[in-house]
N, C-alpha and C. Protein backbone atom coordinates (compact mmCIF):
# COMPACT_ATOMS: atom_id res chain seq x y z
N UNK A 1 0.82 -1.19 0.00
CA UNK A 1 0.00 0.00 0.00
C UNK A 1 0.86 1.26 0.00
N UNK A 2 1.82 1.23 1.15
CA UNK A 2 3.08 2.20 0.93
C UNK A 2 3.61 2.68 -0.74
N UNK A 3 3.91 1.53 -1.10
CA UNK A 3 4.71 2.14 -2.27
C UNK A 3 3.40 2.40 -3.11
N UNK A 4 2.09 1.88 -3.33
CA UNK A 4 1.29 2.45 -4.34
C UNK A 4 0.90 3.90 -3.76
N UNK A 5 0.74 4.09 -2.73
CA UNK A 5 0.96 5.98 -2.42
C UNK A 5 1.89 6.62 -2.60
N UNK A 6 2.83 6.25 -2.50
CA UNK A 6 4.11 6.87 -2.84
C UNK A 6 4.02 7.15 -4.44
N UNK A 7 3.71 5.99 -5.60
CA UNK A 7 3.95 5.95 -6.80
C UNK A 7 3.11 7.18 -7.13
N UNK A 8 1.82 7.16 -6.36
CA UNK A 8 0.73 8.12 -6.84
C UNK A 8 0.67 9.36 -6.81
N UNK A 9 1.22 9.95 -5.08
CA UNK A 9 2.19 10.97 -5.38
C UNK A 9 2.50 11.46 -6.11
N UNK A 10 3.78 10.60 -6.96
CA UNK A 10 5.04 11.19 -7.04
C UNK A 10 4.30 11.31 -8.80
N UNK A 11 3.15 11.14 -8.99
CA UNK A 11 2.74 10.94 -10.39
C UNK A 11 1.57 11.99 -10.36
N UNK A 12 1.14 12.25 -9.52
CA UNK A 12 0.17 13.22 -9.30
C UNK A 12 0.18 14.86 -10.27
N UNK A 13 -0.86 15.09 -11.20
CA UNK A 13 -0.56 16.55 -11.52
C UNK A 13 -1.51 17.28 -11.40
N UNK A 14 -0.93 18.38 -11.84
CA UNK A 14 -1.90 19.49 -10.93
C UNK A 14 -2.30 20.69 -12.50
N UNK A 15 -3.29 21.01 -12.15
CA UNK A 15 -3.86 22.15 -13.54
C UNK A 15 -5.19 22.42 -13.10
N UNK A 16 -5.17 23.80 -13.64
CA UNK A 16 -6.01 24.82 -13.22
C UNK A 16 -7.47 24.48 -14.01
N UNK A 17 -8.64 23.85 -13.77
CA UNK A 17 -9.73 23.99 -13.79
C UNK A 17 -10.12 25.69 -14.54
N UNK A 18 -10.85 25.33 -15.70
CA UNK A 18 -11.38 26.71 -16.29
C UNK A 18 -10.37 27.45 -17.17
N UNK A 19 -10.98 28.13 -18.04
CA UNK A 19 -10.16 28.64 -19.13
C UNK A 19 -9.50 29.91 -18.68
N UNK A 20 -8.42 30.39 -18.60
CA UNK A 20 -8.24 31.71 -17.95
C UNK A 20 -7.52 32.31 -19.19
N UNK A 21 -7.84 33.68 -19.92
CA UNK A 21 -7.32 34.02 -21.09
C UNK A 21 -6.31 34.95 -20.61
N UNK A 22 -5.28 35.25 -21.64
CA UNK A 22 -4.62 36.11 -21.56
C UNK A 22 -4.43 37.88 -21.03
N UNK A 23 -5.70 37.35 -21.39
CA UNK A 23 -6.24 39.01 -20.86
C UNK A 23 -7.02 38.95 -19.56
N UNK A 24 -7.49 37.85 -19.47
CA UNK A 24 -7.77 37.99 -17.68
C UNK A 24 -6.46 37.57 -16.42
N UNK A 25 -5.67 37.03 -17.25
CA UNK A 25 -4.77 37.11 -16.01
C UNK A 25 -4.24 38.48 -16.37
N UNK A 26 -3.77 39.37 -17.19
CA UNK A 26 -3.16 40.88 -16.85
C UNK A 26 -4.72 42.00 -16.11
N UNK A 27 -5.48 41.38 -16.61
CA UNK A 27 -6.36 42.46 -15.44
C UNK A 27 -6.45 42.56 -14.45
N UNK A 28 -6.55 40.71 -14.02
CA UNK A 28 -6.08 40.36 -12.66
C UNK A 28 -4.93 41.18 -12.02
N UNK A 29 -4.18 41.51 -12.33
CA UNK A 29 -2.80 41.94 -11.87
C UNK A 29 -3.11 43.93 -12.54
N UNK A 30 -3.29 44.07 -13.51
CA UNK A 30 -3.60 45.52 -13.59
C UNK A 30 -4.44 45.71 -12.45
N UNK A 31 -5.90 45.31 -12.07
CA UNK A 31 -6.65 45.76 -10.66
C UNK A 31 -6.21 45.85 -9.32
N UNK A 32 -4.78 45.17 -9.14
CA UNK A 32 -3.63 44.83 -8.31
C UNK A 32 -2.72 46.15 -8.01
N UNK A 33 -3.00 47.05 -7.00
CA UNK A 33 -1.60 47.90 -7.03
C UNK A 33 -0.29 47.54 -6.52
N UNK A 34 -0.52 46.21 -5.91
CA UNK A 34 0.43 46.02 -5.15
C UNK A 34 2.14 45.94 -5.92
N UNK A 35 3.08 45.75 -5.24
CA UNK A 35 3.98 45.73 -6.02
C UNK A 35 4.78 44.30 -6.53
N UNK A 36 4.49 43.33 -5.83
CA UNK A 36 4.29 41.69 -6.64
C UNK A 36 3.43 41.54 -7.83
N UNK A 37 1.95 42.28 -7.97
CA UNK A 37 1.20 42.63 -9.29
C UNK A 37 1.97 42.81 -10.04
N UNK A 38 2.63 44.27 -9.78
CA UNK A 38 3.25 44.96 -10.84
C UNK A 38 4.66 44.22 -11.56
N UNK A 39 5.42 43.38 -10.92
CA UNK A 39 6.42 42.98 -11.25
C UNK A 39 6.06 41.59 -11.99
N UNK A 40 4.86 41.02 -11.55
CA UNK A 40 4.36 39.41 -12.35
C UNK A 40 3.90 40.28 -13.78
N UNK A 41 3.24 41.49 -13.68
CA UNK A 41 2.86 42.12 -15.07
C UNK A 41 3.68 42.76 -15.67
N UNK A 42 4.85 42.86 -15.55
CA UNK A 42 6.20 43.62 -16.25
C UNK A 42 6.62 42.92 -16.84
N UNK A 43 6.70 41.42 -15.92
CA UNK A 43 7.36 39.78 -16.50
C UNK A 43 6.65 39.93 -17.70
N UNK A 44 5.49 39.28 -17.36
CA UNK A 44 4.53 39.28 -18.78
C UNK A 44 4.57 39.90 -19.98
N UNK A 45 4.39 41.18 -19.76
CA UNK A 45 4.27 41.67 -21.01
C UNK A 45 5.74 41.85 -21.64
N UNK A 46 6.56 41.71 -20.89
CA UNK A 46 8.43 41.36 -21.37
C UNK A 46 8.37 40.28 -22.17
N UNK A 47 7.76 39.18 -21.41
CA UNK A 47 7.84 38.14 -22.48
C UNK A 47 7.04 37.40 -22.83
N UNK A 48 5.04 37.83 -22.54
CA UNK A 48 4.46 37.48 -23.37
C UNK A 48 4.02 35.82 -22.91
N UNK A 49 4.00 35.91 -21.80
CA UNK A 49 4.44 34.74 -21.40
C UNK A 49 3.15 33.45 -20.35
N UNK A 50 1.87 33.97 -20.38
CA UNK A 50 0.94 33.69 -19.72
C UNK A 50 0.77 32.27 -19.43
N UNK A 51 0.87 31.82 -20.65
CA UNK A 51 0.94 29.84 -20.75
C UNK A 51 2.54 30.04 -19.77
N UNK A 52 3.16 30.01 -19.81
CA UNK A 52 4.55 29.36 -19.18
C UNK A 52 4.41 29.71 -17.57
N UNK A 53 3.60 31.37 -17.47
CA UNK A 53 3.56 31.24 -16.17
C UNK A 53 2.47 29.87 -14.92
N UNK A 54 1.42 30.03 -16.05
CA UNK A 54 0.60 29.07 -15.29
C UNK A 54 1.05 27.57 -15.31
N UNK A 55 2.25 27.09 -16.43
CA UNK A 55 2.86 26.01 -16.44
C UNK A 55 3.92 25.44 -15.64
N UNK A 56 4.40 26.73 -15.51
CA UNK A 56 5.62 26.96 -14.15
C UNK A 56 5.27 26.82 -12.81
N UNK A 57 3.85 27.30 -12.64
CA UNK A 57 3.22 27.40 -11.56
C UNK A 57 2.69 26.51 -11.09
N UNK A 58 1.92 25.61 -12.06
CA UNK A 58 1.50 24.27 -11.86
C UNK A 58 2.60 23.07 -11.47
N UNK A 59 4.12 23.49 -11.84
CA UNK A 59 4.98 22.24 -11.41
C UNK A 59 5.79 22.83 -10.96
N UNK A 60 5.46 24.19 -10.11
CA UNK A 60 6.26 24.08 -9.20
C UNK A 60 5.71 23.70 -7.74
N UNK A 61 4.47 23.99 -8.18
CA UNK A 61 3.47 23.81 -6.71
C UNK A 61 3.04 22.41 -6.22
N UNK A 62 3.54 21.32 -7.52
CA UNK A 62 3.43 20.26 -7.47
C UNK A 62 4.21 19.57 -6.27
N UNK A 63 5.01 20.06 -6.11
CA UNK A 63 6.36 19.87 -5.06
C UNK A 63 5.84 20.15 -3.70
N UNK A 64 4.76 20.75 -3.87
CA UNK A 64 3.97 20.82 -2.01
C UNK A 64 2.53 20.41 -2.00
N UNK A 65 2.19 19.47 -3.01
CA UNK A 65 1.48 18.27 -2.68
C UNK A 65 1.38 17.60 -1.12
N UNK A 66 2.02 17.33 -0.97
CA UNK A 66 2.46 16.53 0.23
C UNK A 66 2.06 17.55 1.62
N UNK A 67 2.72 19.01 1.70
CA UNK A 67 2.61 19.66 2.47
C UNK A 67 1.44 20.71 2.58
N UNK A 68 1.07 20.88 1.35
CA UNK A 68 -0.03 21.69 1.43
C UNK A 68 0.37 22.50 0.19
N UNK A 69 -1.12 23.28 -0.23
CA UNK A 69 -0.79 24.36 -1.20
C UNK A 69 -1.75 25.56 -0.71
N UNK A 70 -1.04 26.44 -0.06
CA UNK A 70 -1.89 27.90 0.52
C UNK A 70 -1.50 29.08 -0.29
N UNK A 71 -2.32 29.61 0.18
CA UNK A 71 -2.03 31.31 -0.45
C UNK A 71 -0.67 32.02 -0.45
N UNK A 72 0.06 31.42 0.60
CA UNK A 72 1.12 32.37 0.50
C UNK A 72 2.15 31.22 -0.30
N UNK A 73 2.32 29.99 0.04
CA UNK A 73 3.11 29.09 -1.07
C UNK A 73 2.90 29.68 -2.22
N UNK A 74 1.70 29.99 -3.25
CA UNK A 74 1.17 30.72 -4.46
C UNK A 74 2.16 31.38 -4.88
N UNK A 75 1.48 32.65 -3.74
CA UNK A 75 2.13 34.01 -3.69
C UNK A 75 3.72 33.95 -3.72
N UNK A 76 4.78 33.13 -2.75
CA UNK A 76 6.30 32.93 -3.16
C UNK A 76 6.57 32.43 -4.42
N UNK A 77 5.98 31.33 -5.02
CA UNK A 77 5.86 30.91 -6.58
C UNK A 77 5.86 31.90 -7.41
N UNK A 78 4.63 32.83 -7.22
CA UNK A 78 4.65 33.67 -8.43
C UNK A 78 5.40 34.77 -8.31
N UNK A 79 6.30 35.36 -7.26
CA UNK A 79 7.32 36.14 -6.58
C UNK A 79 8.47 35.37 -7.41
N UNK A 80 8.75 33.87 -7.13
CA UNK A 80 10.01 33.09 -7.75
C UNK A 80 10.00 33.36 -8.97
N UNK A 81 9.08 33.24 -9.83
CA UNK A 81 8.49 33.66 -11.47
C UNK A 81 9.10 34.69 -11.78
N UNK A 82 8.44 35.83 -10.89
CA UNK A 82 8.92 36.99 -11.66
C UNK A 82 10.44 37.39 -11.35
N UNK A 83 11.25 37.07 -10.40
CA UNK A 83 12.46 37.04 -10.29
C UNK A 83 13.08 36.14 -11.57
N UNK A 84 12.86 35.10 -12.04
CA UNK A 84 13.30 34.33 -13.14
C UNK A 84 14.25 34.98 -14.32
């Protein structure tokens, strides 16, 4: 039983439910004054990049499966992103 949880785990993926367009994630972040907004939307429009962020995001968050996935795990992810 051990190792078939373990296998399942470690095989487990993760993706975002619902279509989110290009233009709703920069509004998301334009309605945002904060200054993590502003720097995930600088990324973006630098490089255009909406699919890679939510792809990046999805495997990196995969990695806290195990521990949890909260708001602020998110929030350091998409902080790690825009440092990239």
């Amino acid at each position: 039983m051990n190792e078939l949880i373990e296998y399942l785990l470690s095989n487990l993926q993760l993706d975002f439910s619902g279509d989110v367009s290009a233009e709703q994630i920069r509004q998301f972040l334009r309605d945002d004054d904060g200054r993590e907004a502003r720097r995930i939307l600088a990324k973006l429009i630098e490089e255009n990049s909406e699919e890679d962020l939510l792809l990046t995001l999805a495997d990196c968050l995969k990695e806290h499966i195990r521990t949890g996935i909260t708001t602020d795990r998110v929030r350091d992810q998409l902080n790690l992103y825009a440092d990239s």
